[in-house]
Protein backbone atom coordinates (compact mmCIF):
# COMPACT_ATOMS: atom_id res chain seq x y z
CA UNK A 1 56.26 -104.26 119.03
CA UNK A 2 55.40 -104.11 122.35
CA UNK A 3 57.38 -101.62 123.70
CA UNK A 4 56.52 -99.29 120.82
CA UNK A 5 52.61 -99.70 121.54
CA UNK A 6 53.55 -98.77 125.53
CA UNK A 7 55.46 -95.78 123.85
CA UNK A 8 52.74 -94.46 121.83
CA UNK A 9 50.25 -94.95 124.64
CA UNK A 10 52.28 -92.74 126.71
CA UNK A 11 52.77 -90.00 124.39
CA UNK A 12 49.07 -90.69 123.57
CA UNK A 13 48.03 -89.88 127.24
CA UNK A 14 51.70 -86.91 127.91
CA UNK A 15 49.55 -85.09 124.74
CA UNK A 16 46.14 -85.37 126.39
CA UNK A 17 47.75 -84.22 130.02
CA UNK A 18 48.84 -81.04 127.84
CA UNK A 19 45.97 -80.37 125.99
CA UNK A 20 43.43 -80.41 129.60
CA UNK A 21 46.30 -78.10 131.16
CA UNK A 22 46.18 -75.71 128.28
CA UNK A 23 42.21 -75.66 128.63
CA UNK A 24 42.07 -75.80 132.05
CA UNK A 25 45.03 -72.68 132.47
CA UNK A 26 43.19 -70.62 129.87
CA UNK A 27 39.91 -71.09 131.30
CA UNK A 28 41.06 -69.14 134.25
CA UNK A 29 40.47 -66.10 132.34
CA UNK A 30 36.98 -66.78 131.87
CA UNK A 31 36.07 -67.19 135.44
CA UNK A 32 38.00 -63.85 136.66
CA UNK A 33 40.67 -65.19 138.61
CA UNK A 34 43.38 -62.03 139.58
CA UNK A 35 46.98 -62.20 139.50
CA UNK A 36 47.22 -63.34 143.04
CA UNK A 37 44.94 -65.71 142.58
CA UNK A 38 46.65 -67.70 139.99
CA UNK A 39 50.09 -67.39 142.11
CA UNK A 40 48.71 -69.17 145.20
CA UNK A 41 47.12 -71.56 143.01
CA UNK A 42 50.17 -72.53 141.75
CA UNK A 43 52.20 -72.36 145.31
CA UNK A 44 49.52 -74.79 146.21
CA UNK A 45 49.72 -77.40 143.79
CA UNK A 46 53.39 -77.37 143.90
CA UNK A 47 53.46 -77.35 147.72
CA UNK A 48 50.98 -80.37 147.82
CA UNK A 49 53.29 -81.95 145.23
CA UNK A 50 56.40 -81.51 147.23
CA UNK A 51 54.82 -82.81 150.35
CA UNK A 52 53.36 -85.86 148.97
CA UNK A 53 56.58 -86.43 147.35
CA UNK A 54 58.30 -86.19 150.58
CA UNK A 55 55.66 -88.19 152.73
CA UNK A 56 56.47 -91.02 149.98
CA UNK A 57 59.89 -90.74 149.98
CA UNK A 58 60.04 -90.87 154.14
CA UNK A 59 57.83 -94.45 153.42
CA UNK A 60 59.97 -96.14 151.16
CA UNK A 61 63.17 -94.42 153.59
CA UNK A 62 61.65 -95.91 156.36
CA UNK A 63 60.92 -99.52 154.91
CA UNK A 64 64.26 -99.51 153.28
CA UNK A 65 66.05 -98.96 156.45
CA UNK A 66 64.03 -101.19 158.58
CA UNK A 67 62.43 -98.81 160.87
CA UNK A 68 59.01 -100.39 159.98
CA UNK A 69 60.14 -103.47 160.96
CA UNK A 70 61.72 -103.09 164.86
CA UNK A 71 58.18 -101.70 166.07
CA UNK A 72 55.92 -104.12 164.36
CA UNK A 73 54.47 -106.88 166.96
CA UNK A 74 52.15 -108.85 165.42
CA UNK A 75 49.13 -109.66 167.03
CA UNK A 76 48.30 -113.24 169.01
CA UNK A 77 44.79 -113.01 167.44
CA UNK A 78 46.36 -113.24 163.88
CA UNK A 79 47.12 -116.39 162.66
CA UNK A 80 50.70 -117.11 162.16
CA UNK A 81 52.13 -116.67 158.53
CA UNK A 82 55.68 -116.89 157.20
C-alpha cells in the first residue's frame, strides 16, 4: 500500500511539473519573446543542466575513488573523532 501511495504521489507531482511547463512555455508568447530568444533559453537551461550534472558526477567520482581522502588533514584544533 505503501509503495502505491509513493507511486501516485509521484505521478501526482510528474503531472503538476507538466502542467507549470505547459503554462510557463506558452506564456512566452504573451511577453514577446523572438525565435532566438526562446533558443538560447533553452541552450541555457540545458547547458546549466549538463554542467551541474557533471560537477556532481566529478563529486561522487572523486569520493568514490578516494581522491577526497589523500588531501584531507584534519585539523589539531578539532577534536578527535573516529
Amino acid at each position: 500500500m505503501k509503495i502505491i501511495s509513493v507511486f501516485i504521489l509521484l505521478i501526482i507531482l510528474l503531472g503538476g511539473g507538466g502542467y507549470v511547463l505547459n503554462e510557463s512555455w506558452t506564456s512566452l508568447n504573451a511577453l514577446g519573446i523572438a525565435y532566438h530568444g526562446k533558443i538560447a533559453l533553452i541552450l541555457g537551461v540545458i547547458g546549466t543542466f549538463l554542467m551541474s550534472a557533471g560537477l556532481m558526477f566529478l563529486v561522487f567520482y572523486s569520493s568514490r575513488r578516494g581522491y577526497d581522502a589523500e588531501n584531507y588533514k584534519p585539523s589539531p584544533l578539532l577534536p578527535f573523532r573516529k
